[in-house]
Protein backbone atom coordinates (compact mmCIF):
# COMPACT_ATOMS: atom_id res chain seq x y z
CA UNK A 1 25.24 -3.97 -67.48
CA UNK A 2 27.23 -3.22 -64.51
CA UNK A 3 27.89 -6.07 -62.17
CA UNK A 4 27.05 -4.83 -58.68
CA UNK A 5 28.45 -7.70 -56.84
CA UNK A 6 32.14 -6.88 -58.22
CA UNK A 7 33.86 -4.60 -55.69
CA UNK A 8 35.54 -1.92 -57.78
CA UNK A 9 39.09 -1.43 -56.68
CA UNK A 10 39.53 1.16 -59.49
CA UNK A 11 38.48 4.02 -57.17
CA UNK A 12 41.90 4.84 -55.62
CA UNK A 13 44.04 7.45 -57.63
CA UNK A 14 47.53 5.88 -56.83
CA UNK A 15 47.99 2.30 -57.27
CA UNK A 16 50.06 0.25 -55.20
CA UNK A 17 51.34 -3.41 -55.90
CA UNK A 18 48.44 -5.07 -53.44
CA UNK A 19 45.60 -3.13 -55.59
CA UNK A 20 47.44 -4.25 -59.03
CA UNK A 21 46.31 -7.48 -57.53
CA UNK A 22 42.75 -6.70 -56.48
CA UNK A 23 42.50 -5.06 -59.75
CA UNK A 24 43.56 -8.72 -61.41
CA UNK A 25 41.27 -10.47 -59.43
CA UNK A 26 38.27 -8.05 -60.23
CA UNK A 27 38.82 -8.78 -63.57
CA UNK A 28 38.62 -12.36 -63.36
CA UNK A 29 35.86 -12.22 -61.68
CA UNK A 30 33.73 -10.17 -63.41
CA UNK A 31 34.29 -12.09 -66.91
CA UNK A 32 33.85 -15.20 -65.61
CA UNK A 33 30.52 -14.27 -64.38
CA UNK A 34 29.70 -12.37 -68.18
CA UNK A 35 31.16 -15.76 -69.89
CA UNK A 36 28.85 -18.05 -67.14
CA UNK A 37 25.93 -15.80 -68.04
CA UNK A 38 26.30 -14.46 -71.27
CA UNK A 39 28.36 -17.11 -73.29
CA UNK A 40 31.84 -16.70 -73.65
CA UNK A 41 31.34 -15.48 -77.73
CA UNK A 42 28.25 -13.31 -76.45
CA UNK A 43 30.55 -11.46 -74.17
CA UNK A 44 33.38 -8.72 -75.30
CA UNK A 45 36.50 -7.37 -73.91
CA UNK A 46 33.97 -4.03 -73.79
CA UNK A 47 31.54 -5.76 -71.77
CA UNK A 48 33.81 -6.51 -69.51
CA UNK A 49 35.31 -3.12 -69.20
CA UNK A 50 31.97 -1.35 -68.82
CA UNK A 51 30.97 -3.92 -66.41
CA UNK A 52 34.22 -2.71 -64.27
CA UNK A 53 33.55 0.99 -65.01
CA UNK A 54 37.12 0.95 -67.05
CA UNK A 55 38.46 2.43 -70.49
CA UNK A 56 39.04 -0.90 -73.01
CA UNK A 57 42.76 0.51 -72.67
CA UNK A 58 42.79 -0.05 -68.98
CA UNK A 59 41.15 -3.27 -68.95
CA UNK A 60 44.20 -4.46 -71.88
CA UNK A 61 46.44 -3.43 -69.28
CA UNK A 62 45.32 -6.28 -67.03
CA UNK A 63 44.10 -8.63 -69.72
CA UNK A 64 45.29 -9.36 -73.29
CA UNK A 65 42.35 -11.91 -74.35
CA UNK A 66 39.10 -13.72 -73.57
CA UNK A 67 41.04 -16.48 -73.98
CA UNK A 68 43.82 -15.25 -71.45
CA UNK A 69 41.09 -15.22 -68.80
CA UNK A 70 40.00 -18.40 -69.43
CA UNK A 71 42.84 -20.11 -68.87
CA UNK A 72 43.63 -17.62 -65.95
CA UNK A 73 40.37 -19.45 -64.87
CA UNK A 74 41.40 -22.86 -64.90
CA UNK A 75 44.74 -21.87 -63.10
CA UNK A 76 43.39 -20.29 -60.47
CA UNK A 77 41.84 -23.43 -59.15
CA UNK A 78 44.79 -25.56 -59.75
CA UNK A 79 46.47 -23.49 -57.58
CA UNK A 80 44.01 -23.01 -54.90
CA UNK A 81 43.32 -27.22 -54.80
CA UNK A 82 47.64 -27.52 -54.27
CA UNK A 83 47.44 -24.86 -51.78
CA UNK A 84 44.66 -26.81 -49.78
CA UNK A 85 46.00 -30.40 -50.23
CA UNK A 86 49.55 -28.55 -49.24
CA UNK A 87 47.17 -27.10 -46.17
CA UNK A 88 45.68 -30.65 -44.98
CA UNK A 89 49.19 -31.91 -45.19
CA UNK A 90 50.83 -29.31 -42.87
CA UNK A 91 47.43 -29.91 -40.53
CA UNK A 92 48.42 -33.50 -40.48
CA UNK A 93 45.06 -34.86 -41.96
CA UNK A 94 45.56 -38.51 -43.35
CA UNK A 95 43.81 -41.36 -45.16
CA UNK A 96 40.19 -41.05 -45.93
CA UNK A 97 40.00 -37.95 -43.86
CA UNK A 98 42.41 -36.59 -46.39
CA UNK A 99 40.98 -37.37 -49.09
CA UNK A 100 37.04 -36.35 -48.34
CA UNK A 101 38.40 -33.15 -47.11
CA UNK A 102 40.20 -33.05 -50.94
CA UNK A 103 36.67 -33.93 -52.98
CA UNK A 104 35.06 -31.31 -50.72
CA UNK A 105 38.12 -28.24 -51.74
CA UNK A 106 37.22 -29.51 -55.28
CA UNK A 107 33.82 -29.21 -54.90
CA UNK A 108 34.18 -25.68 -53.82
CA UNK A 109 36.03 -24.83 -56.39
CA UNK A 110 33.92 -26.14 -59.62
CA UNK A 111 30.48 -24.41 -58.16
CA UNK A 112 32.63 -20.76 -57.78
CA UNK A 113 32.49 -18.28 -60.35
CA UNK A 114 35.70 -19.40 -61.35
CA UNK A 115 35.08 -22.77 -61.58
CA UNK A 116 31.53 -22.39 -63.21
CA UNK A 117 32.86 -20.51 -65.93
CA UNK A 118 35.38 -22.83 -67.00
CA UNK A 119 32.77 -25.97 -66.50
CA UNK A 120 30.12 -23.77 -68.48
CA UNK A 121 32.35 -22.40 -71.41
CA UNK A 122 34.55 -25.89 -71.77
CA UNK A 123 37.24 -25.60 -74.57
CA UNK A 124 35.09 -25.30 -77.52
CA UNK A 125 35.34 -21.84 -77.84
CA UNK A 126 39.14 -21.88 -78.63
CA UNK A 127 40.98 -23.18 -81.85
CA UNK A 128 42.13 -26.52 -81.62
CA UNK A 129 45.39 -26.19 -80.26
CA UNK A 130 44.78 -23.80 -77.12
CA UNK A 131 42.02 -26.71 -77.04
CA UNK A 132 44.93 -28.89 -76.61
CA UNK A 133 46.57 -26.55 -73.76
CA UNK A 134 43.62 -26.10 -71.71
CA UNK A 135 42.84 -29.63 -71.47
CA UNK A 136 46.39 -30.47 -70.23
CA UNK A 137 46.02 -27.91 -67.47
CA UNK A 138 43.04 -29.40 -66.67
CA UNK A 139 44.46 -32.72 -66.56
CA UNK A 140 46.68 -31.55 -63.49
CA UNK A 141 43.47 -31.78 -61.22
CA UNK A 142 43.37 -35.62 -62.51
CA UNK A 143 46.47 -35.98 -61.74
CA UNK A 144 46.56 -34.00 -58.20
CA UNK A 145 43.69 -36.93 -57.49
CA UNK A 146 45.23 -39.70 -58.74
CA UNK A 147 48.68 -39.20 -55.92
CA UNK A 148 45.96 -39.23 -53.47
CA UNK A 149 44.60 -42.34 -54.86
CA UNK A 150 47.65 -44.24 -55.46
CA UNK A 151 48.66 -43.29 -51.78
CA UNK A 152 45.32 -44.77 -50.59
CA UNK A 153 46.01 -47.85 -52.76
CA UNK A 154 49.31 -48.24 -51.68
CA UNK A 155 48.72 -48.18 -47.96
CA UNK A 156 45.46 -50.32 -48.18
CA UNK A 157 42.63 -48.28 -47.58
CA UNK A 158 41.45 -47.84 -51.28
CA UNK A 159 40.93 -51.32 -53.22
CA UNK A 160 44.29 -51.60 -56.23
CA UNK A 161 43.42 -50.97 -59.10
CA UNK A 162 44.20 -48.27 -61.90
CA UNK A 163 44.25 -45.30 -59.90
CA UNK A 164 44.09 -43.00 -63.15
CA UNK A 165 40.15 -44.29 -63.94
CA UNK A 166 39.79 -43.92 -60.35
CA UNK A 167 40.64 -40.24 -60.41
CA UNK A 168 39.19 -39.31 -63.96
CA UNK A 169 35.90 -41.02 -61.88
CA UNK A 170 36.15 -38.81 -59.37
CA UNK A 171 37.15 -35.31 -60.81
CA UNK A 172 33.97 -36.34 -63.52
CA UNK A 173 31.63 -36.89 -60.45
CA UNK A 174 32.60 -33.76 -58.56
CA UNK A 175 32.82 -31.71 -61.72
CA UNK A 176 29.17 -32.63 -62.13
CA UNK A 177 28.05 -30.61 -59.27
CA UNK A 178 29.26 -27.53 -61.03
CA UNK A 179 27.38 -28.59 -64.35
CA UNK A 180 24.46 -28.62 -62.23
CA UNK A 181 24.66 -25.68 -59.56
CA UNK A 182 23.24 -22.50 -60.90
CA UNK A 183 23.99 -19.86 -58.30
CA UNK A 184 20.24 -18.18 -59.15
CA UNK A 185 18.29 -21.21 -58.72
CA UNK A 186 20.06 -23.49 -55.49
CA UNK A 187 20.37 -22.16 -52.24
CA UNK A 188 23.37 -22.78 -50.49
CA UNK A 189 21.85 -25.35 -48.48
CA UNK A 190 20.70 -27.37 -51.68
CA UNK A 191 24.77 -26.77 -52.92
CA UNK A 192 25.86 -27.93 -49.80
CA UNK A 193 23.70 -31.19 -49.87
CA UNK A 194 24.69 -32.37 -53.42
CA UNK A 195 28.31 -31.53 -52.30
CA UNK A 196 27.95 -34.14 -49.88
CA UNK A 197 25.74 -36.72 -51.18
CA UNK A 198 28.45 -36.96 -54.30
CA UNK A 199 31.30 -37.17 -51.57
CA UNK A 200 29.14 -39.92 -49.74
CA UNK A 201 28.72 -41.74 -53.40
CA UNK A 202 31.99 -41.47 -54.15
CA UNK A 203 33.70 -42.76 -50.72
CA UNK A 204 31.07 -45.66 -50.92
CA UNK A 205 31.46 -47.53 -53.62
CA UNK A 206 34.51 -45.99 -56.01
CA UNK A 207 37.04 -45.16 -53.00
């Protein structure tokens, strides 16, 4: 099965630091559409590799686990929902603004092939202490919403109360649009209108 929509940066005979990158990336990628499609125990480190026109030795170079990638997963969109909060801060977007603009990097994340694969697969797949792990990085979304939250409540514009229900509420909601987006069967349009009629739900009666 090779996965046409991966761009193959293996094709270059010298590698330089940018394509040790790409090469990451591809990697990612192309597992966490297997896992999203296949199951994460119904997909192997050689399914991967063949899917990336590798060796199994090359793809260990980039990769130790499944279980590496998954959590490489989840990381990936911590970091890309700090680097867009950080973003709206340095554009000087405040308040409600702020936060909409936050549910809406969230909900791009969870319906990407990143994000899908880590709503799809979940943490039963791993013993019960990397169970334990992934769940705290997790949490750091939670908690990425609840600042937001307690800043609203704080400055009036979100009713008090416990900003950590508030947030799990949230996170859940959004969350659900990846449980429910299948890339083969919504259009972009239909993504694009659940986005928003979750972001309208949410900013009308829990924010």
């Amino acid at each position: 099965m090779v996965l046409s929509a991966v761009e193959s940066p293996w094709r270059s005979r010298r590698q330089r630091p940018p394509e040790r990158h790409a090469k990451t990336e591809a990697v990612l990628q192309a597992a966490a559409r297997l896992f999203y499609r296949r199951g994460f125990h119904g997909t192997s480190l050689d399914d991967i590799a063949r899917s990336l026109g590798v060796s199994k030795p090359t793809l260990y170079y980039y990769v130790a686990s499944k279980e590496q990638i998954l959590f490489a997963c989840v990381e990936r969109g911590v970091a890309q929902l700090r680097a867009g909060f950080a973003a709206l801060t340095a554009q000087g977007v405040e308040g409600r603004e702020r936060l909409r603009a936050a549910m809406g990097l969230y909900a791009g994340i969870v319906s990407s092939e990143l994000g899908l694969c880590v709503i799809h697969v979940g943490e039963d797949p791993l013993p019960e202490a990397r169970r334990h792990e992934l769940r705290a990085l997790k949490g750091q979304v939670d908690a990425e919403f609840r600042q937001l939250i307690e800043e609203g409540m704080a400055a009036g514009w979100i009713a008090p109360g416990d900003a950590a229900t508030v947030a799990f509420t949230v996170v859940g909601a959004l969350s659900g649009v990846g449980r429910w987006y299948r890339p083969d069967a919504h259009s972009a349009t239909e993504l694009q209108d659940a986005v928003q009629h979750c972001i309208d739900m949410l900013m009308r009666g829990v924010l």
